[in-house]
N, C-alpha and C. Protein backbone atom coordinates (compact mmCIF):
# COMPACT_ATOMS: atom_id res chain seq x y z
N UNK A 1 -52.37 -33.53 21.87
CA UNK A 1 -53.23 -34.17 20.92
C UNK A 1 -52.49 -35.37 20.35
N UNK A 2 -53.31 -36.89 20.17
CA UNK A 2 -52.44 -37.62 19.66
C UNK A 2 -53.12 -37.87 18.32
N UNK A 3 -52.25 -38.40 17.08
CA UNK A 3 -52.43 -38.65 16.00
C UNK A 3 -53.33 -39.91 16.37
N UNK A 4 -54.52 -40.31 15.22
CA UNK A 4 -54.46 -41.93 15.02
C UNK A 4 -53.82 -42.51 14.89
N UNK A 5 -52.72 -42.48 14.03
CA UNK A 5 -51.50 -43.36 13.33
C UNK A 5 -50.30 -42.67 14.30
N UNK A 6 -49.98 -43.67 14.94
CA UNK A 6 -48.77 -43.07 15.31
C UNK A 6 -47.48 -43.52 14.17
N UNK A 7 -46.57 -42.52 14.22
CA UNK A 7 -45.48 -42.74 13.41
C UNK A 7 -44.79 -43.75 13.70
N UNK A 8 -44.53 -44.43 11.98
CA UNK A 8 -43.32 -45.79 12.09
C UNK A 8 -42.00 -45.56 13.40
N UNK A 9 -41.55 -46.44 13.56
CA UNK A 9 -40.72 -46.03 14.14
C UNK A 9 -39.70 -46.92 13.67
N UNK A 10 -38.09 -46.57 13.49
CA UNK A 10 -36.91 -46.86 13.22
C UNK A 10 -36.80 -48.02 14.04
N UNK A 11 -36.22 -49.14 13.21
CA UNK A 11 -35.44 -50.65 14.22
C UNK A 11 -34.51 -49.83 15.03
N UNK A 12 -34.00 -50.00 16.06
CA UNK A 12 -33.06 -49.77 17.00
C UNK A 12 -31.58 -49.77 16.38
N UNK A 13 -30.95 -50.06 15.64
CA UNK A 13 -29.99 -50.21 14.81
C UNK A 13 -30.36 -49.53 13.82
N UNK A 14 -31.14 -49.17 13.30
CA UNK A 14 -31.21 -47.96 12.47
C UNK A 14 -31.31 -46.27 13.02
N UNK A 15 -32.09 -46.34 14.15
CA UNK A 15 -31.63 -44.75 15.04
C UNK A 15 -30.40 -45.02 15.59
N UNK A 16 -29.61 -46.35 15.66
CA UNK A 16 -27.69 -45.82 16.44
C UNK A 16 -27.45 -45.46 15.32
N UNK A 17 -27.10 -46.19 14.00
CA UNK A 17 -26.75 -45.47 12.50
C UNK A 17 -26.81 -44.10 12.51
N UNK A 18 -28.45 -43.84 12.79
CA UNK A 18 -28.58 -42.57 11.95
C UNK A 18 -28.02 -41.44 13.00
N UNK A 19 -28.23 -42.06 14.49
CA UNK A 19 -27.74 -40.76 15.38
C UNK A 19 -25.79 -40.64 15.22
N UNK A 20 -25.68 -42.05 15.15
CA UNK A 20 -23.67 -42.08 15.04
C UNK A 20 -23.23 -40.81 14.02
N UNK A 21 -24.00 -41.21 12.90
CA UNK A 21 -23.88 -39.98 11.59
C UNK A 21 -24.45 -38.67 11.84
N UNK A 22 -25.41 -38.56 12.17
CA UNK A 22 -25.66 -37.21 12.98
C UNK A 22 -24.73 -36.61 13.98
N UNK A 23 -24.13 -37.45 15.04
CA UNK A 23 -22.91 -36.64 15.55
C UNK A 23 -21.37 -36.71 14.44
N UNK A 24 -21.13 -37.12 13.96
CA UNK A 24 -19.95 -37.43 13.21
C UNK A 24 -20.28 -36.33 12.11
N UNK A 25 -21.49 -35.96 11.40
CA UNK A 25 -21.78 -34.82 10.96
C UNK A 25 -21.58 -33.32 11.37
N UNK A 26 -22.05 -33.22 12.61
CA UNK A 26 -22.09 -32.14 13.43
C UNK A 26 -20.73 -31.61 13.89
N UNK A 27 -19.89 -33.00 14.12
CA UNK A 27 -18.50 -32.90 14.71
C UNK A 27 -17.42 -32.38 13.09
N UNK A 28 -18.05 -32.62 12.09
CA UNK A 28 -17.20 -32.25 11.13
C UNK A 28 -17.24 -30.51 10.86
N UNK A 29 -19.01 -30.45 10.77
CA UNK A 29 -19.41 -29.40 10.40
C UNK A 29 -18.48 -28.16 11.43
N UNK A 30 -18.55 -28.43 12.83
CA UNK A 30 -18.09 -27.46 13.89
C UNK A 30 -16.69 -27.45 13.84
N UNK A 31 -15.66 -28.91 13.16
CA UNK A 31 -14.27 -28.56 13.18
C UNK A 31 -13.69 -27.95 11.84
N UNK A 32 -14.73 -27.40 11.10
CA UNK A 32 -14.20 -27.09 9.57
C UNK A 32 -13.15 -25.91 9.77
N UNK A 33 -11.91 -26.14 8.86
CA UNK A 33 -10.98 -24.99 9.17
C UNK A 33 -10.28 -24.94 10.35
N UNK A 34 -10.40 -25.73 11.27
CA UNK A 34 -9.28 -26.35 12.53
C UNK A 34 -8.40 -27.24 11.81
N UNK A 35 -6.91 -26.25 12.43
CA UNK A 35 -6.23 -27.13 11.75
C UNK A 35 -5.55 -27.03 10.12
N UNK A 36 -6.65 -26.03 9.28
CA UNK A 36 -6.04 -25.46 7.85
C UNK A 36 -5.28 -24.28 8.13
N UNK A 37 -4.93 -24.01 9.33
CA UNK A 37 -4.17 -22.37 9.00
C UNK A 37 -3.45 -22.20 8.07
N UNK A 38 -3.31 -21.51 7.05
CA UNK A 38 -1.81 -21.83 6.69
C UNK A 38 -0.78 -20.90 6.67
N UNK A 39 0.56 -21.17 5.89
CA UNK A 39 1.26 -20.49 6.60
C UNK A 39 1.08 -18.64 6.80
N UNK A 40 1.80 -18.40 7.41
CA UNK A 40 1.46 -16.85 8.26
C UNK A 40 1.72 -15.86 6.51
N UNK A 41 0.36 -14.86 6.10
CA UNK A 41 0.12 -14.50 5.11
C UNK A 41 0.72 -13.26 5.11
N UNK A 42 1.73 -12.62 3.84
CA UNK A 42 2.52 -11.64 4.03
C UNK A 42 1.72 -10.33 3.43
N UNK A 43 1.61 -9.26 4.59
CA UNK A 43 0.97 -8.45 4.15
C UNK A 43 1.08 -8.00 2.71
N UNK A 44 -0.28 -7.34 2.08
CA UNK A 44 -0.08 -6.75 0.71
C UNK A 44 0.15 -5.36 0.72
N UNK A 45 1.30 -5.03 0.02
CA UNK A 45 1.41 -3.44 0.27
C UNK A 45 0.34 -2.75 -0.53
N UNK A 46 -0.16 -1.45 -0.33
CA UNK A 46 -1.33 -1.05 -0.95
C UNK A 46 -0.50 0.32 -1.08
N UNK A 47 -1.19 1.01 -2.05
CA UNK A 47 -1.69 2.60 -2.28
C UNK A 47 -2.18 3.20 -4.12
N UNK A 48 -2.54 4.10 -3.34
CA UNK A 48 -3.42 4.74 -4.76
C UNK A 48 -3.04 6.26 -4.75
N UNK A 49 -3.51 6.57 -6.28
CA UNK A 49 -3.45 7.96 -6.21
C UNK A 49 -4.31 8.77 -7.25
N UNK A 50 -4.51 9.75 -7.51
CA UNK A 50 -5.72 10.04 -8.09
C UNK A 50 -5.13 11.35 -9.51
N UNK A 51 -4.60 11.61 -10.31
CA UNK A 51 -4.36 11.91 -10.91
C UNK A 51 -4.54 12.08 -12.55
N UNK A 52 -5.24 13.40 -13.29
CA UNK A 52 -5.94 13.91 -14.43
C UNK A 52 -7.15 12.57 -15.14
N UNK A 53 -7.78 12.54 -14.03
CA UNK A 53 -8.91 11.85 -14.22
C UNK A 53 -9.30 10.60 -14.15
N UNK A 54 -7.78 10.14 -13.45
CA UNK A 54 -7.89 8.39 -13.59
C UNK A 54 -7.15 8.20 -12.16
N UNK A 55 -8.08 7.11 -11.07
CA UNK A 55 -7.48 6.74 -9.75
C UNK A 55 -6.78 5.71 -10.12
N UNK A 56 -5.61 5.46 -9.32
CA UNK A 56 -4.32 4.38 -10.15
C UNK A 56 -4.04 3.73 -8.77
N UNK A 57 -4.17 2.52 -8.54
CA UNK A 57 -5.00 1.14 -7.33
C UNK A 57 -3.39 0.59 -7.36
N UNK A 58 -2.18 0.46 -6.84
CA UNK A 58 -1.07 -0.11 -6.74
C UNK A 58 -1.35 -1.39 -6.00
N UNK A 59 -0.93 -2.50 -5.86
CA UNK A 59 -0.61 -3.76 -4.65
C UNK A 59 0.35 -4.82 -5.24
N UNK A 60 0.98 -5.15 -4.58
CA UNK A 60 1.44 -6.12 -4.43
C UNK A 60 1.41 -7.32 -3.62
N UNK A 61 1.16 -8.50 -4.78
CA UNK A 61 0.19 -9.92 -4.49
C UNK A 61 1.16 -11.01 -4.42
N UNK A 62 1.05 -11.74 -3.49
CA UNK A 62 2.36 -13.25 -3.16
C UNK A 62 3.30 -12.61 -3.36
N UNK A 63 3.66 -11.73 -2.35
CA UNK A 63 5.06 -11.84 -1.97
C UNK A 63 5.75 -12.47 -0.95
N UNK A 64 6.57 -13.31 -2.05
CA UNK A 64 7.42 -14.24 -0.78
C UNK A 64 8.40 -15.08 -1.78
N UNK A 65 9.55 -14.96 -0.36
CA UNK A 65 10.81 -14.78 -1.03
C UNK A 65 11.30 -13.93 -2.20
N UNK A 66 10.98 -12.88 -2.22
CA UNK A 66 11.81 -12.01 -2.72
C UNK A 66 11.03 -11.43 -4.27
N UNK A 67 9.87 -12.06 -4.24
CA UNK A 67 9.33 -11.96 -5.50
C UNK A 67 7.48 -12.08 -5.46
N UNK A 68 6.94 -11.21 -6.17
CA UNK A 68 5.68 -11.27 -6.32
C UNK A 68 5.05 -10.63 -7.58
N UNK A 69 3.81 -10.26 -7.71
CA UNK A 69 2.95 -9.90 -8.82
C UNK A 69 2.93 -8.27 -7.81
N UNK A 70 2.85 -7.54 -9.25
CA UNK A 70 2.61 -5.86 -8.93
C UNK A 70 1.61 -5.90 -9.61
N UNK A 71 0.02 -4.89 -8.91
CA UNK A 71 -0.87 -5.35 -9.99
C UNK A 71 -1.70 -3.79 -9.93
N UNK A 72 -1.80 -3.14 -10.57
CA UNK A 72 -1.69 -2.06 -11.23
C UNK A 72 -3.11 -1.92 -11.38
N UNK A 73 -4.58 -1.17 -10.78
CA UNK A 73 -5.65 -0.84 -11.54
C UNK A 73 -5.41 0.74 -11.81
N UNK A 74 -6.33 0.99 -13.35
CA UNK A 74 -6.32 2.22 -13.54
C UNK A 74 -8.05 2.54 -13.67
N UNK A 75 -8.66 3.15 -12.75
CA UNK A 75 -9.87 3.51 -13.70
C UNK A 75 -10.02 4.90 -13.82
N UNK A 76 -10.77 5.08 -14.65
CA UNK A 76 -11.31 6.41 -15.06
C UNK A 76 -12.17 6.90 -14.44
N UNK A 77 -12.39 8.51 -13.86
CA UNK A 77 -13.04 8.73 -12.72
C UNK A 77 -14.68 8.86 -13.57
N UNK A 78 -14.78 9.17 -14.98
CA UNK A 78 -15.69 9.43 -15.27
C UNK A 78 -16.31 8.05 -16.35
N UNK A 79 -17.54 8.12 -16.12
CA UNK A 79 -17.81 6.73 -16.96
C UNK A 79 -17.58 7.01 -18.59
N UNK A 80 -17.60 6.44 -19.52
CA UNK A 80 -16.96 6.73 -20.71
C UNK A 80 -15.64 6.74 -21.12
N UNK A 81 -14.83 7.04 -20.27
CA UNK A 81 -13.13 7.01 -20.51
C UNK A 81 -12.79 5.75 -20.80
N UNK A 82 -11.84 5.74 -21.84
CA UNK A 82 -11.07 4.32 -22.12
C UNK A 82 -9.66 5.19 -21.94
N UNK A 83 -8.57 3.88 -21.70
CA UNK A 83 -7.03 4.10 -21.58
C UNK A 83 -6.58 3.58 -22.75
N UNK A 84 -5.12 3.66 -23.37
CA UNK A 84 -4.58 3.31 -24.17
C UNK A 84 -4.22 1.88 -24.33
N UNK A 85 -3.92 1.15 -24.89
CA UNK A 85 -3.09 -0.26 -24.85
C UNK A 85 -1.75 0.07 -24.34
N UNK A 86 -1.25 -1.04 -23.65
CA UNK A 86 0.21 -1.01 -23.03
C UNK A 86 0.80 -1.09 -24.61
N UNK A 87 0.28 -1.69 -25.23
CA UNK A 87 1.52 -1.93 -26.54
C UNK A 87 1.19 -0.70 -27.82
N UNK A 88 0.77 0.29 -27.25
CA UNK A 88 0.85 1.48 -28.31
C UNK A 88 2.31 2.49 -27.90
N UNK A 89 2.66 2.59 -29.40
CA UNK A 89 4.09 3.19 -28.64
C UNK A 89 4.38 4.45 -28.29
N UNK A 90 5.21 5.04 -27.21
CA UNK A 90 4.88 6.11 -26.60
C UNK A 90 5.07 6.93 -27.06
N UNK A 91 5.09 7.46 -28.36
CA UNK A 91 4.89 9.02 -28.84
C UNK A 91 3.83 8.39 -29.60
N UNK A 92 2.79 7.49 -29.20
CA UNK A 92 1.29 7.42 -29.88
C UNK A 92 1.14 6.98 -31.01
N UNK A 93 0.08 7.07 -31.68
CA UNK A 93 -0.27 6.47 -32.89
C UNK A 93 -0.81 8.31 -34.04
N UNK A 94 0.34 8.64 -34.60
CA UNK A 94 0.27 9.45 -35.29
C UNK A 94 0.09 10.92 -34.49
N UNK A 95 0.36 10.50 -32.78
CA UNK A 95 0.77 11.74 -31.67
C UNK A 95 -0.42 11.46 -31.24
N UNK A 96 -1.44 10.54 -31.05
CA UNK A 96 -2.55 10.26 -30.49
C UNK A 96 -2.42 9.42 -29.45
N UNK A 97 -2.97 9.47 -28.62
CA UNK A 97 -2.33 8.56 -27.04
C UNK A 97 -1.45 8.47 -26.70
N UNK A 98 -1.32 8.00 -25.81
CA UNK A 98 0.02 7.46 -24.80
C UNK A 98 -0.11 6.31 -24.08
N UNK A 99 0.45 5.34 -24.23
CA UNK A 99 0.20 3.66 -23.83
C UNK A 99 0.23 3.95 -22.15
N UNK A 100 -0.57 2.91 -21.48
CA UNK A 100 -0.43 2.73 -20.00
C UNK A 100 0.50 1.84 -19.69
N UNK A 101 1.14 2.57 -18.61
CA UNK A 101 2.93 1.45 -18.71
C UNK A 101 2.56 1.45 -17.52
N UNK A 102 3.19 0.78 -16.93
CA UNK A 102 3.82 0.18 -15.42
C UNK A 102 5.39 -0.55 -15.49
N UNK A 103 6.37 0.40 -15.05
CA UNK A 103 7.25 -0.46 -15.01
C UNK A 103 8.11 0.12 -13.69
N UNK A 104 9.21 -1.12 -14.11
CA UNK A 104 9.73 -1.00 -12.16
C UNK A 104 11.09 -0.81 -12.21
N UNK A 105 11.88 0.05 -11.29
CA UNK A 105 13.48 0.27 -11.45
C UNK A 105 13.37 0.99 -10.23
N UNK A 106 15.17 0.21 -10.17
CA UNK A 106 15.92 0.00 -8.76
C UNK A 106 15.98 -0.83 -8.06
N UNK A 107 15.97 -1.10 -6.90
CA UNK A 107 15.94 -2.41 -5.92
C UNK A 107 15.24 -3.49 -6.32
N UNK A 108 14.15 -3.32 -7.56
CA UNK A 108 13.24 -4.52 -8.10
C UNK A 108 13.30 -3.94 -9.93
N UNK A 109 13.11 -5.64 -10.43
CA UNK A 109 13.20 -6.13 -11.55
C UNK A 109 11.77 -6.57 -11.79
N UNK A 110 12.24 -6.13 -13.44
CA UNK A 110 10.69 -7.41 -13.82
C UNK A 110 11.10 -8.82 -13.57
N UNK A 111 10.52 -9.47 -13.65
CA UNK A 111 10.49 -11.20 -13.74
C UNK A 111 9.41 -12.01 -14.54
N UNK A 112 8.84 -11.42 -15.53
CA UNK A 112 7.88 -11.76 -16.08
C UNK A 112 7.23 -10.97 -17.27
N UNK A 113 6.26 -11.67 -18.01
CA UNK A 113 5.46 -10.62 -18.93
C UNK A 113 4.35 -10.08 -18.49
N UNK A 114 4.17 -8.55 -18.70
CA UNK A 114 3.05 -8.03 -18.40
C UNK A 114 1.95 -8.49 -18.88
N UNK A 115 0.38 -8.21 -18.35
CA UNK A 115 -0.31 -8.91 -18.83
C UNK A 115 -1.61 -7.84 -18.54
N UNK A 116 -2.61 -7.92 -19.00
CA UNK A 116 -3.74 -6.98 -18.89
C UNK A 116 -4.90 -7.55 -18.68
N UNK A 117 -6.11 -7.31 -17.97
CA UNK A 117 -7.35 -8.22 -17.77
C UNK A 117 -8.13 -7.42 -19.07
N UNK A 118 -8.22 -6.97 -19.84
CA UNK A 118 -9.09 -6.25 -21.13
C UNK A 118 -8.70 -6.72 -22.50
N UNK A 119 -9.55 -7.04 -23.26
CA UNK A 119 -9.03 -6.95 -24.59
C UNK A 119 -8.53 -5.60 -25.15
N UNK A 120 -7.64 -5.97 -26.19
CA UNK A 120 -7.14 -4.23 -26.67
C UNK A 120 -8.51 -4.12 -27.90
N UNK A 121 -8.95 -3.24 -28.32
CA UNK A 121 -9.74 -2.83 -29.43
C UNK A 121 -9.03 -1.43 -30.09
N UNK A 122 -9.93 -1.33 -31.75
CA UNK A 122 -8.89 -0.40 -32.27
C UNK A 122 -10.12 0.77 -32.30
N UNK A 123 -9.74 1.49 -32.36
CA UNK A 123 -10.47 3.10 -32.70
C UNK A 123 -10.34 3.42 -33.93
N UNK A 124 -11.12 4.17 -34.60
CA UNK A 124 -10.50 5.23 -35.35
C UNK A 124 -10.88 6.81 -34.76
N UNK A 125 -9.73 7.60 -35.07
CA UNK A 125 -10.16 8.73 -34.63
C UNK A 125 -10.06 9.87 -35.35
N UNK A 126 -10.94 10.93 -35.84
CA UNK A 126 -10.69 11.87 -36.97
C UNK A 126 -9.20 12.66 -37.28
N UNK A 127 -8.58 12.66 -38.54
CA UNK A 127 -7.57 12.89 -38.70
C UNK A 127 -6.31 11.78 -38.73
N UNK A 128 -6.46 10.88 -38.01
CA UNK A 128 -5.49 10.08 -38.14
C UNK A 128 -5.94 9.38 -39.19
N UNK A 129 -4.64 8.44 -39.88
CA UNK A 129 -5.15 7.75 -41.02
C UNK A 129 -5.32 5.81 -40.05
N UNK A 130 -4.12 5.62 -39.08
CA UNK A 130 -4.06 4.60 -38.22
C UNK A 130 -5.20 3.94 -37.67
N UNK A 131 -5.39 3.03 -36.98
CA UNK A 131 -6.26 2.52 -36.10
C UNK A 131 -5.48 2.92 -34.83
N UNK A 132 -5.96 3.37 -33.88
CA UNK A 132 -5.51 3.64 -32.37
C UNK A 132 -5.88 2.44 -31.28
N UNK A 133 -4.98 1.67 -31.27
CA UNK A 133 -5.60 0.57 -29.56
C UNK A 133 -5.74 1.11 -28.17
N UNK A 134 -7.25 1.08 -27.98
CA UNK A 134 -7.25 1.05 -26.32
C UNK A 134 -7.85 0.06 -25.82
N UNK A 135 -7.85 0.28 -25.03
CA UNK A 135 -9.18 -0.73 -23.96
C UNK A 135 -10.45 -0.60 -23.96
N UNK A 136 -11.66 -1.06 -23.43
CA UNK A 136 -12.91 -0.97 -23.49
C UNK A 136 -13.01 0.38 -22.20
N UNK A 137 -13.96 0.97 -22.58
CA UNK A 137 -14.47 2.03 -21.41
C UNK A 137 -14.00 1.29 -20.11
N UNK A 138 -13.78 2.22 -18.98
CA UNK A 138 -13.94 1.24 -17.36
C UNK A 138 -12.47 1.15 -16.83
N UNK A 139 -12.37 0.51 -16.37
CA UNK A 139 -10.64 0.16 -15.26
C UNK A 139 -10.09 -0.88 -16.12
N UNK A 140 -9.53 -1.40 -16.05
CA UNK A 140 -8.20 -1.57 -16.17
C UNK A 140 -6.99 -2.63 -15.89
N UNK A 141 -6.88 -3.37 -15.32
CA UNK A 141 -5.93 -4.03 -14.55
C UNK A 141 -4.20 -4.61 -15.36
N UNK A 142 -3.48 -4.21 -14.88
CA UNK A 142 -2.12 -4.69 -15.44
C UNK A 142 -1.61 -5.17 -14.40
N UNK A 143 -1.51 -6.60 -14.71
CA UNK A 143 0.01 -7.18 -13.29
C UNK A 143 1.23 -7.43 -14.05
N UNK A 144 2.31 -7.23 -13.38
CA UNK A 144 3.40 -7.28 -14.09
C UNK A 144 4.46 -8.58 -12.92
N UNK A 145 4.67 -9.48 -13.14
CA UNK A 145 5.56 -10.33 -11.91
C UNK A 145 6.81 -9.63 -11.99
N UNK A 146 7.22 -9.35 -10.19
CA UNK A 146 8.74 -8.52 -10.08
C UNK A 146 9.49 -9.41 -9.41
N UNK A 147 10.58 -8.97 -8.67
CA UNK A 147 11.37 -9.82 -7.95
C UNK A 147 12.13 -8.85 -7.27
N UNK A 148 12.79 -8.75 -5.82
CA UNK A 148 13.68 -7.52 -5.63
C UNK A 148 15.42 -8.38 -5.78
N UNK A 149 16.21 -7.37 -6.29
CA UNK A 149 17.00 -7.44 -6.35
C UNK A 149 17.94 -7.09 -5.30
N UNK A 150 18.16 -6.08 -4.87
CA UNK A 150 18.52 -5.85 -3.50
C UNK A 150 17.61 -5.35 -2.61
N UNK A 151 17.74 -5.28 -1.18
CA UNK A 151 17.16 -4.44 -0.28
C UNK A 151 17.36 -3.07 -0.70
N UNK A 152 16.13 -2.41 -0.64
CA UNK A 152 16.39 -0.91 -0.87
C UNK A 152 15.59 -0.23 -1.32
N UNK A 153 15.78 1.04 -2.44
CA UNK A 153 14.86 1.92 -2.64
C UNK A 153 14.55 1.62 -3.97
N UNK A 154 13.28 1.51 -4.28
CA UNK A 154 12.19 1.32 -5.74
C UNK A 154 11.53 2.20 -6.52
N UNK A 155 11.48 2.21 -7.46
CA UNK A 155 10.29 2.92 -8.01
C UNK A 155 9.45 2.25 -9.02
N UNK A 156 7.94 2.60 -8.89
CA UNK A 156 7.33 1.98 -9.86
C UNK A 156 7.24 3.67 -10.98
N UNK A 157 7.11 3.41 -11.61
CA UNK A 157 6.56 4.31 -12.96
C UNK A 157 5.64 4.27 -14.06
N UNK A 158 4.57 4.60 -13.69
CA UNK A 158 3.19 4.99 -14.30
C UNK A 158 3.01 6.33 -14.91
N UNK A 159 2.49 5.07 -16.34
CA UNK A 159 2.72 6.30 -17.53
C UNK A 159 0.65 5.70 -17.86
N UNK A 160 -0.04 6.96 -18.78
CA UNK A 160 -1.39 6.88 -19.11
C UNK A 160 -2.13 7.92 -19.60
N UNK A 161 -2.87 7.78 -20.13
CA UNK A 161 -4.14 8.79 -20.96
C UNK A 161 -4.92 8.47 -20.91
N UNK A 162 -6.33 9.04 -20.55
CA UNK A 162 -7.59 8.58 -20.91
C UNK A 162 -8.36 9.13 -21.70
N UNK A 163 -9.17 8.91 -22.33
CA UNK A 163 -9.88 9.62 -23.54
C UNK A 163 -11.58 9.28 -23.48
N UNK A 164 -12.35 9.95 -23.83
CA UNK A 164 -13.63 9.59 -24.27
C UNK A 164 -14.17 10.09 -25.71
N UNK A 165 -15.17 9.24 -26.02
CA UNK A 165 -15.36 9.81 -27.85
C UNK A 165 -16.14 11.04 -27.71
N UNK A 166 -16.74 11.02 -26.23
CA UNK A 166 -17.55 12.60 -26.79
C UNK A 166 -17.07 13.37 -25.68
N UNK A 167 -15.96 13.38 -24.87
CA UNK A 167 -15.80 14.62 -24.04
C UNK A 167 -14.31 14.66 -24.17
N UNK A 168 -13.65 14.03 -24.99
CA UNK A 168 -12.17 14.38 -24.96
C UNK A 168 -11.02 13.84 -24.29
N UNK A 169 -9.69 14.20 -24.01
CA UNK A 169 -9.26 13.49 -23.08
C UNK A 169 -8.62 14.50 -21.93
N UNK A 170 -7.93 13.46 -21.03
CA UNK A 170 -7.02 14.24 -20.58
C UNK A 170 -5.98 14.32 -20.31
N UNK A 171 -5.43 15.11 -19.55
CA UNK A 171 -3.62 15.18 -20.33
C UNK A 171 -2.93 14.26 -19.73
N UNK A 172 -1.71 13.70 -20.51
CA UNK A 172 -1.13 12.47 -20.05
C UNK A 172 -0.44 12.32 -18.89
N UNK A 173 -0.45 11.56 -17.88
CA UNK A 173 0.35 11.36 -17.18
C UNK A 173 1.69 10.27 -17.58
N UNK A 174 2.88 11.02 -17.51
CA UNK A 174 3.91 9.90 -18.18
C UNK A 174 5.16 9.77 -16.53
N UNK A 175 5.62 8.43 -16.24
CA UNK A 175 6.70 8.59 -15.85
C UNK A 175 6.56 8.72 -14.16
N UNK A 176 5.32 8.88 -13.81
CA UNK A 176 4.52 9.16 -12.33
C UNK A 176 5.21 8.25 -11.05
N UNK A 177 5.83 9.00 -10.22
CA UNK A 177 7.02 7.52 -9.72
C UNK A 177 6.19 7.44 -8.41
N UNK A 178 6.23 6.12 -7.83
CA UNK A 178 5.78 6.19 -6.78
C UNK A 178 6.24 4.93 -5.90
N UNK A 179 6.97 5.29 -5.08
CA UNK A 179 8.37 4.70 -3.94
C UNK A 179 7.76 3.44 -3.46
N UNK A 180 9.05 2.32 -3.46
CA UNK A 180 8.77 1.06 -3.35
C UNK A 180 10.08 0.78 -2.39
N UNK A 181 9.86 0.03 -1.37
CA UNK A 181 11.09 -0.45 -0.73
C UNK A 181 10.59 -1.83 -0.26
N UNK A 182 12.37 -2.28 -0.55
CA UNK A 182 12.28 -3.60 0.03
C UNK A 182 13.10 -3.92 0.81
N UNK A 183 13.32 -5.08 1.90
CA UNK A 183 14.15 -5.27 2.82
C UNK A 183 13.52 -6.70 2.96
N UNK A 184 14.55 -7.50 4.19
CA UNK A 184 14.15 -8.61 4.66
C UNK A 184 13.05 -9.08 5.17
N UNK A 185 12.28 -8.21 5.56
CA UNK A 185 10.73 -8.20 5.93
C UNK A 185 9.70 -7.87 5.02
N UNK A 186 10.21 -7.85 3.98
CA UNK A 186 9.04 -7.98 2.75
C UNK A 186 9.17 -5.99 1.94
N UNK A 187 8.39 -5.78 1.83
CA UNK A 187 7.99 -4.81 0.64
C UNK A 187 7.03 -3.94 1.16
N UNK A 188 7.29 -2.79 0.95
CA UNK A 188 6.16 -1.51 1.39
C UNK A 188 6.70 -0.73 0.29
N UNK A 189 4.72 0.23 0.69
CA UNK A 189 5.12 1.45 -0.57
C UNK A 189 5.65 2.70 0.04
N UNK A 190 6.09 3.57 -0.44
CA UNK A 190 6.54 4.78 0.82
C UNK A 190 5.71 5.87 -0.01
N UNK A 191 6.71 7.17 0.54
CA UNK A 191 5.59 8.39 0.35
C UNK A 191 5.86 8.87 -1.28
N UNK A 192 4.89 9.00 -2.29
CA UNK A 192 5.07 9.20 -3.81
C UNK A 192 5.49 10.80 -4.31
């Protein structure tokens, strides 16, 4: 079927334009990421473990040369649980909580300040006269930057409580070690 009107048609120098850019388009679009490799990415060591009500997410992020971020999730298996603040001190607030620690000894050092993805908020809780800091209901995240000091054997140590306002808490985990080694080929977790 033909139209009445046949369509305008482009000056001849305007379809080389528009086809030149049409391949020079196409040729960009198909080489995207040729050529960005970058350098060869050092595995992240992983593991978790599941302990009095809260799964605890270990990894370690940019490691290279000898140093990276340890980054710590804690969540609570049940919805409602909040954890303590890292900066409540560990015999609690009037024997109420137990702060969530992460810290590291042996073959690795801190190198940095810990840091938390949550605001701290305060509680009150019957009987105490204090305000108690935890976190908001939910997980958690603490990275702490390390560095290894020698090749060898690590430990991280995870300390925590979780609590809810209407079902209670549960009992603390303090001190929870779980094996870190390092060597010239980077960082793994071993058996906890």
């Amino acid at each position: 079927m033909t139209s009445p009107h046949p369509a305008p048609r482009l000056p001849r120098a305007a379809r080389t334009r528009l086809a030149w850019a049409a391949a020079a388009l196409l040729a960009a679009v198909s080489l995207t990421g040729c050529g960005q490799e970058s350098a060869p990415s050092h595995a992240v060591a992983l593991t978790e473990f599941n302990e009095n009500g809260v799964t605890v997410r270990l990894s370690v992020a940019d490691w290279k040369s000898g140093a990276g971020t340890l980054v710590a999730t804690f969540t609570p298996d049940e919805a409602g649980f909040h954890l303590y603040s890292t900066a409540l001190p560990a015999e609690g607030v009037e024997g109420v909580g137990r702060p969530t620690e992460v810290r590291a000894v042996g073959s690795v050092a801190t190198a940095g300040e810990m840091t938390v993805d949550k605001p701290v908020k305060s509680i009150t809780v019957p009987g105490v006269r204090a305000a108690v800091p935890v976190y908001p209901d939910g997980p958690v995240t603490v990275t702490l930057p390390i560095r290894a000091t020698d090749p060898g054997e690590a430990k991280v140590l995870i300390g925590y409580a979780s609590c809810s306002s209407t079902k209670g808490c549960t009992i603390p985990v303090a001190d929870r070690a779980v094996s870190l080694r390092t060597g010239e080929h980077g960082l793994s977790f071993g058996a906890s």
